[in-house]
PDB file of N, CA and C in Angstrom:
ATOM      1  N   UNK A   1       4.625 -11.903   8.092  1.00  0.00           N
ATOM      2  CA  UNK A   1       3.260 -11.446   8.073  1.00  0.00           C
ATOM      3  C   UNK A   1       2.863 -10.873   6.708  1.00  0.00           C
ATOM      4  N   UNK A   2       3.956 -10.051   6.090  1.00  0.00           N
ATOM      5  CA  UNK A   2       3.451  -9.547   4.956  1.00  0.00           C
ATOM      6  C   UNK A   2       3.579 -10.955   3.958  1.00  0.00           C
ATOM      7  N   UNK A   3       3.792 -11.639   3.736  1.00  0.00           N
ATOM      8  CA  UNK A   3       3.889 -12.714   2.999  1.00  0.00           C
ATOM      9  C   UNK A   3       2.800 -13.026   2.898  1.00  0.00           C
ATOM     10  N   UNK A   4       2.560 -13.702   4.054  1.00  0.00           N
ATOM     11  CA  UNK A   4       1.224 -14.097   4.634  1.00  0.00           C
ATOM     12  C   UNK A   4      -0.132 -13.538   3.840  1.00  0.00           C
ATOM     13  N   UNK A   5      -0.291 -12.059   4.366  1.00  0.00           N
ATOM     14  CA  UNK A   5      -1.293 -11.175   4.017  1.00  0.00           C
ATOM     15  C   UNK A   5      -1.190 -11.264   1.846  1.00  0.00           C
ATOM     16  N   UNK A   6      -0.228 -11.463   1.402  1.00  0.00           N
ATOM     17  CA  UNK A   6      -0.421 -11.555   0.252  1.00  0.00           C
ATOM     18  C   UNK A   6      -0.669 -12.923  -0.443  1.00  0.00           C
ATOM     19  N   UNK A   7      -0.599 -13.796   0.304  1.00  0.00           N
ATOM     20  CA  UNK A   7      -0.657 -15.292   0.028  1.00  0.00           C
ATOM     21  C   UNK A   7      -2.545 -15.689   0.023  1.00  0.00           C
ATOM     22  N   UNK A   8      -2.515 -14.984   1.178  1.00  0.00           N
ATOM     23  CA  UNK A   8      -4.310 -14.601   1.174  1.00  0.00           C
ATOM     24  C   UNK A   8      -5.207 -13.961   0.350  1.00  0.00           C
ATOM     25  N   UNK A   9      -4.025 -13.212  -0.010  1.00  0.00           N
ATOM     26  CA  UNK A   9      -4.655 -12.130  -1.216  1.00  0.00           C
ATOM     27  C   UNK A   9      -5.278 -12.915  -2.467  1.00  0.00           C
ATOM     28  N   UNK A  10      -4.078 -13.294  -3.209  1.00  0.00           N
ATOM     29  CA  UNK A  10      -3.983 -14.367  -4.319  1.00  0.00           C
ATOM     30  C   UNK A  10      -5.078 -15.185  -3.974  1.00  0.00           C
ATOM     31  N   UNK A  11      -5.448 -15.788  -2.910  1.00  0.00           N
ATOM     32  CA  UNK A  11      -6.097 -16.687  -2.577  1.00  0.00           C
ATOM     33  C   UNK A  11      -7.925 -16.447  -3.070  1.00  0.00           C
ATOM     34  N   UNK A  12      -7.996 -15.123  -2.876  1.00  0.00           N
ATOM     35  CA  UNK A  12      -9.445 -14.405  -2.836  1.00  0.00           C
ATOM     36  C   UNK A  12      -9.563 -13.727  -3.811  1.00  0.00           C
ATOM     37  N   UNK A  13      -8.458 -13.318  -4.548  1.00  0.00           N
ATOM     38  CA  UNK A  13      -8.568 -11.520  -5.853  1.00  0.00           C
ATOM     39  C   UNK A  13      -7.691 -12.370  -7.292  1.00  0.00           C
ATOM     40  N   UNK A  14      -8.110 -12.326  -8.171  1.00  0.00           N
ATOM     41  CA  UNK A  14      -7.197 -12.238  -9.338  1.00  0.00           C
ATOM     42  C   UNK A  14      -6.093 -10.333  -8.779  1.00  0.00           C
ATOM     43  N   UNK A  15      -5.257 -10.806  -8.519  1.00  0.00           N
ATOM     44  CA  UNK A  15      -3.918  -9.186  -7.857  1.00  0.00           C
ATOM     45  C   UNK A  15      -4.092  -9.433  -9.506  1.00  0.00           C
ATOM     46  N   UNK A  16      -3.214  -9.534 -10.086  1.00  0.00           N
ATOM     47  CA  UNK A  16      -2.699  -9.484 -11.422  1.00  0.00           C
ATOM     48  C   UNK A  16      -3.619  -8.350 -11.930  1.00  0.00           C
ATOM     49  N   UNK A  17      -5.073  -8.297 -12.400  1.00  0.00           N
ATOM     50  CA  UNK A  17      -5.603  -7.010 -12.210  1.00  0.00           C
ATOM     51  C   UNK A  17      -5.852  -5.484 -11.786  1.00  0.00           C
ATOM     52  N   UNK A  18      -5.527  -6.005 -10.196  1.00  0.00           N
ATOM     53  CA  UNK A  18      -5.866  -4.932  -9.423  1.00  0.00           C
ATOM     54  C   UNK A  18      -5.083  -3.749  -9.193  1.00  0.00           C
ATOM     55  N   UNK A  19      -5.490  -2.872  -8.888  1.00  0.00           N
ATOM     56  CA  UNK A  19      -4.962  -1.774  -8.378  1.00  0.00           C
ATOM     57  C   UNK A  19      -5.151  -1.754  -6.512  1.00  0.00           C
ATOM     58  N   UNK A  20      -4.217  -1.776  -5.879  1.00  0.00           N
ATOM     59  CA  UNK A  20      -4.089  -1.828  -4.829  1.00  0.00           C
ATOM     60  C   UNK A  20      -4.086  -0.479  -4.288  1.00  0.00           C
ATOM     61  N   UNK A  21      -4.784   0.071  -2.951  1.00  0.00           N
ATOM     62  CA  UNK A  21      -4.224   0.801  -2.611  1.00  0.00           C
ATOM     63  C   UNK A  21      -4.151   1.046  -0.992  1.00  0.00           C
ATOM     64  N   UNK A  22      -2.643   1.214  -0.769  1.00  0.00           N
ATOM     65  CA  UNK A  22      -2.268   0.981   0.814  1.00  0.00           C
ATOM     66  C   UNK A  22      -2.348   2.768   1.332  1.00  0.00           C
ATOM     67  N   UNK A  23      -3.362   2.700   2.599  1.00  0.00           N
ATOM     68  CA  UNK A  23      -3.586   3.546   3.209  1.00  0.00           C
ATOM     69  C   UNK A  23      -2.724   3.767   4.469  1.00  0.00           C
ATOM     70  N   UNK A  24      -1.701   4.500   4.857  1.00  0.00           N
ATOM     71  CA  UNK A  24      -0.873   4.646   5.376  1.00  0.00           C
ATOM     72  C   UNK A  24       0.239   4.050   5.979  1.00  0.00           C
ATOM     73  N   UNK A  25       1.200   4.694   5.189  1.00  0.00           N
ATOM     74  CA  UNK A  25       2.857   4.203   5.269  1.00  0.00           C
ATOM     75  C   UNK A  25       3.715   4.247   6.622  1.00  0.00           C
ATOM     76  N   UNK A  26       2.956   4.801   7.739  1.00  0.00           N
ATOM     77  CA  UNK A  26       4.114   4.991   8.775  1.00  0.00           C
ATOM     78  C   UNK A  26       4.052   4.388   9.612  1.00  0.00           C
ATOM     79  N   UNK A  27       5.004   3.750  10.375  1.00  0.00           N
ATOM     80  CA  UNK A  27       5.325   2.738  11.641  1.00  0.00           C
ATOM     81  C   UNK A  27       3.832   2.916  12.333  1.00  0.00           C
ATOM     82  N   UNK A  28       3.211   4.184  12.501  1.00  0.00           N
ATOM     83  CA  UNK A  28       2.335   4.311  13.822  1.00  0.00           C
ATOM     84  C   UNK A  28       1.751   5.527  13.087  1.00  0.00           C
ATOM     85  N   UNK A  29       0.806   5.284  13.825  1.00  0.00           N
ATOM     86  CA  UNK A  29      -0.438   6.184  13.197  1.00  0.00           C
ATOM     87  C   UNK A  29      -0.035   7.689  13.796  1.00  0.00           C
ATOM     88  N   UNK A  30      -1.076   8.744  13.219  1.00  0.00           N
ATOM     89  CA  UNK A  30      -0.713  10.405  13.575  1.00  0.00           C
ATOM     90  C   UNK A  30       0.581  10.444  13.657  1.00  0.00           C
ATOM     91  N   UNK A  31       1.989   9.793  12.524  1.00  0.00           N
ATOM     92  CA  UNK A  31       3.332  10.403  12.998  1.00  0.00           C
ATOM     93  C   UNK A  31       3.776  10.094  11.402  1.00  0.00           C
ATOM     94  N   UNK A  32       4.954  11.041  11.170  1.00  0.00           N
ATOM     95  CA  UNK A  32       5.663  10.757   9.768  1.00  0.00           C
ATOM     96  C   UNK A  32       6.943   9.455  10.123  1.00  0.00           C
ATOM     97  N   UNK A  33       7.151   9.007  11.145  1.00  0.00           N
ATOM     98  CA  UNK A  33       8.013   8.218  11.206  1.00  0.00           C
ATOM     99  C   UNK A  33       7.784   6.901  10.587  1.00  0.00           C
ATOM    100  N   UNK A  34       8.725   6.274   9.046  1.00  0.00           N
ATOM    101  CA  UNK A  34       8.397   5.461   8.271  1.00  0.00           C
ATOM    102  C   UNK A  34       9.487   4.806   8.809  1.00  0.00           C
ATOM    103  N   UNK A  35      10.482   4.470   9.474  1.00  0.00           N
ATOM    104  CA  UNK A  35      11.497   3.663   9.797  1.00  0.00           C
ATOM    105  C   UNK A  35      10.887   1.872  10.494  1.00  0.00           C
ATOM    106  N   UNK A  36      11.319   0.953   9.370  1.00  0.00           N
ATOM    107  CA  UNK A  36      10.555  -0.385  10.405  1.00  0.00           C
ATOM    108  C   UNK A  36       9.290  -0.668   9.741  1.00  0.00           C
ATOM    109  N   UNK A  37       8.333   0.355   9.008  1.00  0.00           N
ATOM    110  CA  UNK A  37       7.217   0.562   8.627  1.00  0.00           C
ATOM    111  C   UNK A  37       6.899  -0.920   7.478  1.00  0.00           C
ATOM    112  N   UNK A  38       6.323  -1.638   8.236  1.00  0.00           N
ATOM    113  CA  UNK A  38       5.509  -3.038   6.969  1.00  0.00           C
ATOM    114  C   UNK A  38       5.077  -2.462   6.283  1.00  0.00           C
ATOM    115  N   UNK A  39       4.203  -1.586   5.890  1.00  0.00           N
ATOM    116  CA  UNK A  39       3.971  -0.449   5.045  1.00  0.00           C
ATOM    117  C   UNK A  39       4.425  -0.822   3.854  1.00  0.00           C
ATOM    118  N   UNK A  40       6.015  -0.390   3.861  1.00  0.00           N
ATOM    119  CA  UNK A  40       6.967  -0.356   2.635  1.00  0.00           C
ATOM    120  C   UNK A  40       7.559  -2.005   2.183  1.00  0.00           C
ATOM    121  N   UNK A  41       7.331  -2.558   3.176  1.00  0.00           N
ATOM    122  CA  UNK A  41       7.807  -4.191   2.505  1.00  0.00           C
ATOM    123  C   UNK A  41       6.490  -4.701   1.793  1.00  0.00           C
ATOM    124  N   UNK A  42       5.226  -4.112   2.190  1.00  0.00           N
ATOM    125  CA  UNK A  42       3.919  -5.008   1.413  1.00  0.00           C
ATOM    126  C   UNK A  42       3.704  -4.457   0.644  1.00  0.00           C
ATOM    127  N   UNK A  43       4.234  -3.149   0.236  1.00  0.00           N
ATOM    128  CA  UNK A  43       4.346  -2.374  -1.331  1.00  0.00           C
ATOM    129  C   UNK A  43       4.897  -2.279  -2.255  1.00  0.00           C
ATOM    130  N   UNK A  44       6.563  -3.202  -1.513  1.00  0.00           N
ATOM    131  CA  UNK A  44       7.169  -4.023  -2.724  1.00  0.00           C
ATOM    132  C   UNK A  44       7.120  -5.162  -2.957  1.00  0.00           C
ATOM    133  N   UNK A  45       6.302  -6.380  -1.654  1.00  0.00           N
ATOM    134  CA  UNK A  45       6.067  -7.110  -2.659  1.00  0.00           C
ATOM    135  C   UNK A  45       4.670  -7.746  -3.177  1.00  0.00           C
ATOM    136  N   UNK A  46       3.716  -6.058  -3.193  1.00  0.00           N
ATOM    137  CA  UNK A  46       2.644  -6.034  -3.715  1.00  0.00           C
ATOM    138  C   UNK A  46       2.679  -5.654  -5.428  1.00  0.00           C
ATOM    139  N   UNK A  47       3.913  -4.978  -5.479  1.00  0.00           N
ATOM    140  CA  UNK A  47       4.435  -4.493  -7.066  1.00  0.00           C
ATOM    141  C   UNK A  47       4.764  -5.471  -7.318  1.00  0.00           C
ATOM    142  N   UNK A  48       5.088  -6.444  -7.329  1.00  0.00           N
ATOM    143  CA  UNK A  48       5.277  -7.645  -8.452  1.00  0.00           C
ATOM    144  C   UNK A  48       3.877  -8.357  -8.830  1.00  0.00           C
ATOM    145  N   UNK A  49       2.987  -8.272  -7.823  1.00  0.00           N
ATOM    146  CA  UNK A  49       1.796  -9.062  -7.841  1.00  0.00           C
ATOM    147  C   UNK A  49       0.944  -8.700  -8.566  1.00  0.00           C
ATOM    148  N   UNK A  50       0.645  -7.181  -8.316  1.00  0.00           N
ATOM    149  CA  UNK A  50      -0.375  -6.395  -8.668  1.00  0.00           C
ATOM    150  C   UNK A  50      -0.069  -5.506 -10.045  1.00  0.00           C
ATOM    151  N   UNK A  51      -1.400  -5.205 -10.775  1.00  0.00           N
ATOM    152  CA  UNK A  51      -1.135  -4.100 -11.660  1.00  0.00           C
ATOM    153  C   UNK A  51      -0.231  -2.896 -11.145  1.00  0.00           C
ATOM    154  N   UNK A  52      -1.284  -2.120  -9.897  1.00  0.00           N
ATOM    155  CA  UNK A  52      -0.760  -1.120 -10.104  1.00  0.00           C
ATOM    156  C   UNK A  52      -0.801  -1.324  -8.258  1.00  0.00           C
ATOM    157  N   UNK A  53       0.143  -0.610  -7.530  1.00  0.00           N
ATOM    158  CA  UNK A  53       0.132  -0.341  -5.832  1.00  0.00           C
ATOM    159  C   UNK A  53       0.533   1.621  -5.650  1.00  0.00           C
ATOM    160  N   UNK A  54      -1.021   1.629  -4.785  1.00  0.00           N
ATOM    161  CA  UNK A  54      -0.883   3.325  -4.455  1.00  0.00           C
ATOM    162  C   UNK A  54      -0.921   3.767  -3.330  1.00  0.00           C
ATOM    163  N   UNK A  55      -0.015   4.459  -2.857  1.00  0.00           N
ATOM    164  CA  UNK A  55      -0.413   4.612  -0.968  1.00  0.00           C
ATOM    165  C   UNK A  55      -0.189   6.462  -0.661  1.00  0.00           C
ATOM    166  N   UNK A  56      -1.034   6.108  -0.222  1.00  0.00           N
ATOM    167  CA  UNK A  56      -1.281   7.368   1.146  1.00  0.00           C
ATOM    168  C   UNK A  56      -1.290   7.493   2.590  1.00  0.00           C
ATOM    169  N   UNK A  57      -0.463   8.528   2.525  1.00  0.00           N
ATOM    170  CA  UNK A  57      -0.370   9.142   3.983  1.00  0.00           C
ATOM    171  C   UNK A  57      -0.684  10.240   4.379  1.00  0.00           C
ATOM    172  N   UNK A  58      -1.491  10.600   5.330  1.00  0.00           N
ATOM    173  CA  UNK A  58      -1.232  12.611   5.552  1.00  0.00           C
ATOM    174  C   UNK A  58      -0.415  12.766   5.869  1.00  0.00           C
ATOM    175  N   UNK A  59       0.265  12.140   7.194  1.00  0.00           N
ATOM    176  CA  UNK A  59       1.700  12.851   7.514  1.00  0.00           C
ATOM    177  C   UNK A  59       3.128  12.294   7.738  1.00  0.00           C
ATOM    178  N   UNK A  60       3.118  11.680   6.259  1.00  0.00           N
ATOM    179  CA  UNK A  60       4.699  11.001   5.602  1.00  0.00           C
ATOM    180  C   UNK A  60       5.013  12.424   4.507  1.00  0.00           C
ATOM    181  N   UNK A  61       5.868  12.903   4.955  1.00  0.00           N
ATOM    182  CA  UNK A  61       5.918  14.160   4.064  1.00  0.00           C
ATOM    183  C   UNK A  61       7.557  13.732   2.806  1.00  0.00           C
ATOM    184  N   UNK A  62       8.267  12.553   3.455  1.00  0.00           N
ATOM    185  CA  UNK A  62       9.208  12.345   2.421  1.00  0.00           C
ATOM    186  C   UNK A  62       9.376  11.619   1.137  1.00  0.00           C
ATOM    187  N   UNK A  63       7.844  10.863   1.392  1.00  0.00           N
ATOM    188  CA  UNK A  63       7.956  10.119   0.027  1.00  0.00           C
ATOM    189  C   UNK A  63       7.182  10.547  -1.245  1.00  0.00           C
ATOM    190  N   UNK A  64       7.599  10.583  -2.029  1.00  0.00           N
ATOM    191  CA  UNK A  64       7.576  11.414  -3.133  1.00  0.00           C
ATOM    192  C   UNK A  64       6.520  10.738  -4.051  1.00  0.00           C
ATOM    193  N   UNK A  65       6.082   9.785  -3.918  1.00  0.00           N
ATOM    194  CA  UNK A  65       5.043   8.658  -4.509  1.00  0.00           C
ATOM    195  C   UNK A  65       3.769   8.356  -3.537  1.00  0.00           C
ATOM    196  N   UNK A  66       3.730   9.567  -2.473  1.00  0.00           N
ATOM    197  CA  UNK A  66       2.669   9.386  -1.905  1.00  0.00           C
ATOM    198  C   UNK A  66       1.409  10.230  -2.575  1.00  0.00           C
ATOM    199  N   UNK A  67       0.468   9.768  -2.612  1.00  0.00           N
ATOM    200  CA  UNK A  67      -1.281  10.688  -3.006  1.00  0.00           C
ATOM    201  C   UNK A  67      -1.765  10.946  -2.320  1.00  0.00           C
ATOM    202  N   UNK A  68      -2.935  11.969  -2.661  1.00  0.00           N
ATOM    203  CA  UNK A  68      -3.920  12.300  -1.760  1.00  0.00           C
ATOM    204  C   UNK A  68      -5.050  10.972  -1.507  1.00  0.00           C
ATOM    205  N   UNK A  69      -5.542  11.084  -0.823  1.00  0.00           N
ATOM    206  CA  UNK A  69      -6.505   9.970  -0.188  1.00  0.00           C
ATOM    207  C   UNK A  69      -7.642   9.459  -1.377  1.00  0.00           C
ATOM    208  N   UNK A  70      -7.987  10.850  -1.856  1.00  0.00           N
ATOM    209  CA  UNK A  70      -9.455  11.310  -2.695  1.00  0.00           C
ATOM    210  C   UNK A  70      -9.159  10.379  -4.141  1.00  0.00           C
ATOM    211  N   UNK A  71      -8.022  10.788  -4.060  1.00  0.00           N
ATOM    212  CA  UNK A  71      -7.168   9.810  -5.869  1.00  0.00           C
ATOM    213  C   UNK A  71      -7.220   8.657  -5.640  1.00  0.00           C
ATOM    214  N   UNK A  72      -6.183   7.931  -4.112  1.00  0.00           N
ATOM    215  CA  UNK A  72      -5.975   6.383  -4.394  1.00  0.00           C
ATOM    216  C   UNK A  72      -7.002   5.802  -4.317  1.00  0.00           C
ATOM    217  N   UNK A  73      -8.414   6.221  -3.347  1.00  0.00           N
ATOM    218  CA  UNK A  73      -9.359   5.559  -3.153  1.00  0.00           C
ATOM    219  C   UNK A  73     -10.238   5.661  -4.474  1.00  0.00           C
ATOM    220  N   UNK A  74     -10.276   6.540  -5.405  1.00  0.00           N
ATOM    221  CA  UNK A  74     -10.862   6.185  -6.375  1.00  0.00           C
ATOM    222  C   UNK A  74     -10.373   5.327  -7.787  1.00  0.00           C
ATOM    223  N   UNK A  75      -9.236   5.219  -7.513  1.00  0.00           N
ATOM    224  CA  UNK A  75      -8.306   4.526  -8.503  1.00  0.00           C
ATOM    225  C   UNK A  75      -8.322   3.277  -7.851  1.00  0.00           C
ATOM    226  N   UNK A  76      -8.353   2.716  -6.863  1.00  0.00           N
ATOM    227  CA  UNK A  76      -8.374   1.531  -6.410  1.00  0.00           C
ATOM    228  C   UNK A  76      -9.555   0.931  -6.451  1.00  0.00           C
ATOM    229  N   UNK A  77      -9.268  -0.631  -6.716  1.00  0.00           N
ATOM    230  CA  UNK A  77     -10.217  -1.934  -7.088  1.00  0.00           C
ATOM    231  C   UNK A  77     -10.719  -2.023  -6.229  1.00  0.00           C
ATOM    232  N   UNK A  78     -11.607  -2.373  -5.559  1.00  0.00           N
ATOM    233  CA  UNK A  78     -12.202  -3.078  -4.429  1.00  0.00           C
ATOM    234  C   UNK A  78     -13.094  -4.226  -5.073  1.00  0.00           C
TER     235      UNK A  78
END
């Protein structure tokens, strides 16, 4: 699926440009549990594609490369 979703991407966006940014990292919504999470496979292989890939979560409290909402959404391409 994540393949997929980036194959589509390419299809519609010059990525090579963009700044991506993925809005929450965890398996399931309202929980910090990232285990299993597509999340983290379409963010690595959105980093090869893309300029830059930024994600947020409110309540993933272990990853250390997460932002506040207010940042990625303004740093990100649309």
């Amino acid at each position: 699926m994540v393949l997929y979703l980036i194959d589509r991407l390419k299809s519609l966006y010059n990525l090579g440009a963009m700044t991506v940014g993925l809005l929450g990292m965890a398996f399931k919504a309202d929980n910090d549990d990232i285990r299993s999470s597509l999340s983290y496979k379409l963010k690595k292989h959105l980093t090869r594609q893309v300029k830059q890939v930024l994600t947020s979560d409110p309540y993933v409290t272990l990853d250390q490369e997460l932002r506040p909402l207010e940042e990625v959404l303004k740093q990100a391409i649309f």
